[in-house]
Protein backbone atom coordinates (compact mmCIF):
# COMPACT_ATOMS: atom_id res chain seq x y z
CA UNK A 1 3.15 -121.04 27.59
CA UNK A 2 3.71 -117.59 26.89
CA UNK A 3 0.19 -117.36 25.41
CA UNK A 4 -2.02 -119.11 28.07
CA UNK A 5 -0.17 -117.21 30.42
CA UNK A 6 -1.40 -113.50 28.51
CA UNK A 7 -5.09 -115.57 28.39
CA UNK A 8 -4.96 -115.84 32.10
CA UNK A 9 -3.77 -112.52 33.05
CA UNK A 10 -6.75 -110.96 30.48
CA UNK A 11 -9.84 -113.30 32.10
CA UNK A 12 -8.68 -112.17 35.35
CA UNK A 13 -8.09 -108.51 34.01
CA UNK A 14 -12.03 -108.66 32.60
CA UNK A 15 -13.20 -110.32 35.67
CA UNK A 16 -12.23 -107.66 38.25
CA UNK A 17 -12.87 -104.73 35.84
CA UNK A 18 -17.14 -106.63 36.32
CA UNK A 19 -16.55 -106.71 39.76
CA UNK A 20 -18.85 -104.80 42.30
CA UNK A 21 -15.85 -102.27 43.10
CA UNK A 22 -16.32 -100.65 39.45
CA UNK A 23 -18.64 -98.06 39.68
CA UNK A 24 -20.94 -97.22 36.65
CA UNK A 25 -18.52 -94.79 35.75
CA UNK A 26 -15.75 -96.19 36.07
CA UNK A 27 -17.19 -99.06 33.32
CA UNK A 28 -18.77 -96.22 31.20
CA UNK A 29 -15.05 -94.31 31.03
CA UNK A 30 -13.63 -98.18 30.19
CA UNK A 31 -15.89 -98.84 26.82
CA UNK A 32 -15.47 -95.02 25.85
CA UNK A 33 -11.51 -95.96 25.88
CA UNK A 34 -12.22 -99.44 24.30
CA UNK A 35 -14.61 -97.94 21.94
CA UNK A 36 -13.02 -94.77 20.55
CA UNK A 37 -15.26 -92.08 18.51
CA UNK A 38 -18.09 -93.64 20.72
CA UNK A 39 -20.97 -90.35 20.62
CA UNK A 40 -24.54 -90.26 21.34
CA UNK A 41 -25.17 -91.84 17.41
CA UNK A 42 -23.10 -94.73 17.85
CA UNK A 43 -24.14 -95.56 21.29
CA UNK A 44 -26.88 -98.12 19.87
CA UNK A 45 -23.68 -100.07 17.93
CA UNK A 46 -21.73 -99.54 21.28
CA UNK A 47 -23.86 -101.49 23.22
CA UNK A 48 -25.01 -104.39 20.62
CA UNK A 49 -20.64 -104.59 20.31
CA UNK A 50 -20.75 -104.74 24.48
CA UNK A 51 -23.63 -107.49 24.05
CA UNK A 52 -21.81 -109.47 22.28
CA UNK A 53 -18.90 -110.59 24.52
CA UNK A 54 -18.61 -113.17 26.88
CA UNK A 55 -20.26 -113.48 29.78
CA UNK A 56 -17.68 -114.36 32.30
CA UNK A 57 -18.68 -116.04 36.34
CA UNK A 58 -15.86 -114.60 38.70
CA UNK A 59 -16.20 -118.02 40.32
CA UNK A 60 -15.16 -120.23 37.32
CA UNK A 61 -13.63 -117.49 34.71
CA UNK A 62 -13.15 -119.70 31.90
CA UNK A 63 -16.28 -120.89 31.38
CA UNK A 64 -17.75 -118.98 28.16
CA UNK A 65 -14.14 -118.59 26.87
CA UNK A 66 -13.01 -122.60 26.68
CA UNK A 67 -14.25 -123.95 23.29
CA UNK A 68 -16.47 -126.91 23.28
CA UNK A 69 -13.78 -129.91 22.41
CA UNK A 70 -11.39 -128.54 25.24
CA UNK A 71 -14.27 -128.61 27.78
CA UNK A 72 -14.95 -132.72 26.47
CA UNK A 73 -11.54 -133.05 26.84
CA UNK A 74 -11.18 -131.87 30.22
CA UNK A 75 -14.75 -133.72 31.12
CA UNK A 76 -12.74 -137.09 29.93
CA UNK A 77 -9.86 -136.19 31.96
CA UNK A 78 -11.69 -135.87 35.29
CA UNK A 79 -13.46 -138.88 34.56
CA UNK A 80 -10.96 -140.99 34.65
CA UNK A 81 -11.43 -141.17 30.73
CA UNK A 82 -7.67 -141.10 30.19
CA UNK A 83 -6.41 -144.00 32.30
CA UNK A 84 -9.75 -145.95 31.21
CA UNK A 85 -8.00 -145.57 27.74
CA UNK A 86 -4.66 -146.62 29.12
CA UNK A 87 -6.12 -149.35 30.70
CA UNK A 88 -8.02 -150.47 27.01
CA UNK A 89 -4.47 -149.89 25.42
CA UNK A 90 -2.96 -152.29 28.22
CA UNK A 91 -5.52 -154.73 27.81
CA UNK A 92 -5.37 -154.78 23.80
CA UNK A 93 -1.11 -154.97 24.79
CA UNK A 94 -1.78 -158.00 26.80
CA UNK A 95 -4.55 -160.11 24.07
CA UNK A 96 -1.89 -159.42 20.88
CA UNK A 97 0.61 -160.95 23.29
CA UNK A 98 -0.74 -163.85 24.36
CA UNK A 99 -1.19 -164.69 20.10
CA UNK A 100 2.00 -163.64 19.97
CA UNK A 101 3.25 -166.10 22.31
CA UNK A 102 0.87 -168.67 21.06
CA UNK A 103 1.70 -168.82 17.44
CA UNK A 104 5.41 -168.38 18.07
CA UNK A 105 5.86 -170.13 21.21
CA UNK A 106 9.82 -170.03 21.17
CA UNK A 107 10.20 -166.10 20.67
CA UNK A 108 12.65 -164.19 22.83
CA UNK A 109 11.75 -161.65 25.59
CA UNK A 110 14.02 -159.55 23.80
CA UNK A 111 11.59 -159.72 20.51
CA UNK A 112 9.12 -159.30 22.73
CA UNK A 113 10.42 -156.06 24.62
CA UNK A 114 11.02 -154.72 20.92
CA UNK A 115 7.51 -155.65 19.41
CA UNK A 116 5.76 -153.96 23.44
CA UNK A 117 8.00 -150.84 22.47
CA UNK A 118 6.76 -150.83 18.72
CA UNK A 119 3.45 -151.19 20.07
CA UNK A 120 3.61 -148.15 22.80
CA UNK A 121 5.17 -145.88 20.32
CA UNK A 122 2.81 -146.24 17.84
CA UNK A 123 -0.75 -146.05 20.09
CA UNK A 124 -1.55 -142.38 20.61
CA UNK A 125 -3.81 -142.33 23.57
CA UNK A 126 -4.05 -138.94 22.41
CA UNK A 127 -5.26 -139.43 19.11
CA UNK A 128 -7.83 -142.47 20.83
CA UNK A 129 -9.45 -139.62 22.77
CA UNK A 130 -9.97 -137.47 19.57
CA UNK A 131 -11.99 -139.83 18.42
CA UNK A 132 -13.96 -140.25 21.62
CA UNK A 133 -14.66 -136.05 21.01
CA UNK A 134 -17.48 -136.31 18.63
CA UNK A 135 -19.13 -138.79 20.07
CA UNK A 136 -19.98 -136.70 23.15
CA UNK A 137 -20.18 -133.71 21.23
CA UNK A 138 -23.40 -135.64 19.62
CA UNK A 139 -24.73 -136.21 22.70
CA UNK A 140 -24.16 -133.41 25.02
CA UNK A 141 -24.78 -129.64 25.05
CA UNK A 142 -21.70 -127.22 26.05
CA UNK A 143 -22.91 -126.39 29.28
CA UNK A 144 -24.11 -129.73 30.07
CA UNK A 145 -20.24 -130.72 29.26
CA UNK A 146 -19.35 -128.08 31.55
CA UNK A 147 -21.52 -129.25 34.24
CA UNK A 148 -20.90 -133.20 34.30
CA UNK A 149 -17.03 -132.00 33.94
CA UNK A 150 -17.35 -129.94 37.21
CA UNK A 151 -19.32 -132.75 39.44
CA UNK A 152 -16.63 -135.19 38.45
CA UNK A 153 -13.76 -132.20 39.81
CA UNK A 154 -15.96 -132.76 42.95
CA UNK A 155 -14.55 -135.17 45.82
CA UNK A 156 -17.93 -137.49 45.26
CA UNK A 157 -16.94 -137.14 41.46
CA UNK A 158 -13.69 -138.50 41.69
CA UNK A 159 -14.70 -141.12 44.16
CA UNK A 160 -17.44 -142.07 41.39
CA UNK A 161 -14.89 -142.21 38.36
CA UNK A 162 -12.30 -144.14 40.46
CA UNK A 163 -15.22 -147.09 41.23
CA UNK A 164 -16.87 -146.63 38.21
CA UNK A 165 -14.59 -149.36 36.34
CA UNK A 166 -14.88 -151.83 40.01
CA UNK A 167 -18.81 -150.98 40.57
CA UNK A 168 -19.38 -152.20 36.57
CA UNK A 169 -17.40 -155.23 36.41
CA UNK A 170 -18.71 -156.35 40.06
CA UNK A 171 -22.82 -155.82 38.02
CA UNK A 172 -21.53 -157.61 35.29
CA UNK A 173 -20.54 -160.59 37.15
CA UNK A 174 -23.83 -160.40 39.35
CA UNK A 175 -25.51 -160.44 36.21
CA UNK A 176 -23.65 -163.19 34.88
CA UNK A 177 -24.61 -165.17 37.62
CA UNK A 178 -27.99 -164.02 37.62
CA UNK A 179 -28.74 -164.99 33.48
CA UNK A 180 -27.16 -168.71 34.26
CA UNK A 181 -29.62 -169.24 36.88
CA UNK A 182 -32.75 -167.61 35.05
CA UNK A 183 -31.48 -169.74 32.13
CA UNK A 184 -31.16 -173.41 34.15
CA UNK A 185 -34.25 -171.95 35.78
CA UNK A 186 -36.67 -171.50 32.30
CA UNK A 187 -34.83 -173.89 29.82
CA UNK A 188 -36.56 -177.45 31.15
CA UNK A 189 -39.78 -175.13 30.69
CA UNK A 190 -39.00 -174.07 27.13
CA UNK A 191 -37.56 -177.37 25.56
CA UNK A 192 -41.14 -179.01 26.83
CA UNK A 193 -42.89 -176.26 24.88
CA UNK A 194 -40.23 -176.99 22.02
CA UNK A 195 -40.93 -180.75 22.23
CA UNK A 196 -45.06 -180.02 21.94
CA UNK A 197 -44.24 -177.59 19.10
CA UNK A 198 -43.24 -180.48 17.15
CA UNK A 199 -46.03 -182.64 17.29
């Protein structure tokens, strides 16, 4: 705590020594501290040193500093990724239970409340979404990361991830229905074909 807390107080610290107050000098007198035995000679190294840091938007002060996997993680965050994996763990819960149930038809709820507790202690949602890490990081550049991550921190973002799950099972079931139809629609076609095939 101690630590994020001395990260956050030296973004902050960097941000408003960039801001338009500073006057040139000001920033010149600030690298000559940072950069002691600075001279004319060493003002080439001075500069490529300078060059080299972080560039740092006042507006969103930790992008450039966050490293790639944290900015996934938070992009899975705001995207409801975490209680999508919650909801896979619940549903995984619920199948092993009902072949629970079904091969041992007389077990107790107590055995039951011990095996769900078992089962909770031992799935790390946690170590689910490492997995789910490389996968985007295949996929998606840092800054594109950084720039799904901050439409889904937008009001129409969250709206989007908390439909997302309704809107896909709604198209599935439209689809569904729409392959049964195409299928009573085409197969009377295709088993004549079939049946000509033959002869």
């Amino acid at each position: 705590m101690t630590r994020r807390l001395i990260t956050v107080l030296f973004v902050f610290a960097l941000v408003a020594s960039c801001g338009p107050q500073g006057s040139r000098q000001h920033k010149e007198k600030e690298t000559a501290t940072l950069l002691p035995n600075s001279s004319t000679t060493k003002s080439t190294d001075n500069i490529k040193l300078a060059s080299k840091m972080p560039e740092i938007d006042p507006e969103n002060p930790f992008h450039g500093i966050s490293s790639k996997h944290d900015d996934i993680r938070r992009l899975i965050s705001v995207s409801g990724g975490n209680v999508m994996g919650k909801e896979m763990l619940n549903g995984l819960l619920n199948f092993y239970f009902s072949r629970i149930r079904k091969d041992y038809p007389d077990i107790s709820e107590k055995t039951l409340n011990e095996i769900r507790g078992l089962f909770e202690k031992e799935a790390d949602i946690d170590a689910l979404i490492d997995k789910f890490i490389p996968i985007y990081d295949k996929y998606y550049t840092q800054d594109e990361i950084r720039e799904i991550a901050d439409f889904f921190s937008s009001p129409v973002g969250q709206k989007m991830a908390v439909n997302s799950r309704p809107v896909v099972m709604e198209c599935m079931e439209e689809s569904k229905e729409w392959g049964q139809k195409l299928n009573n629609k085409l197969m009377p076609r295709i088993k004549i074909l079939l049946a000509e095939e033959k002869r």
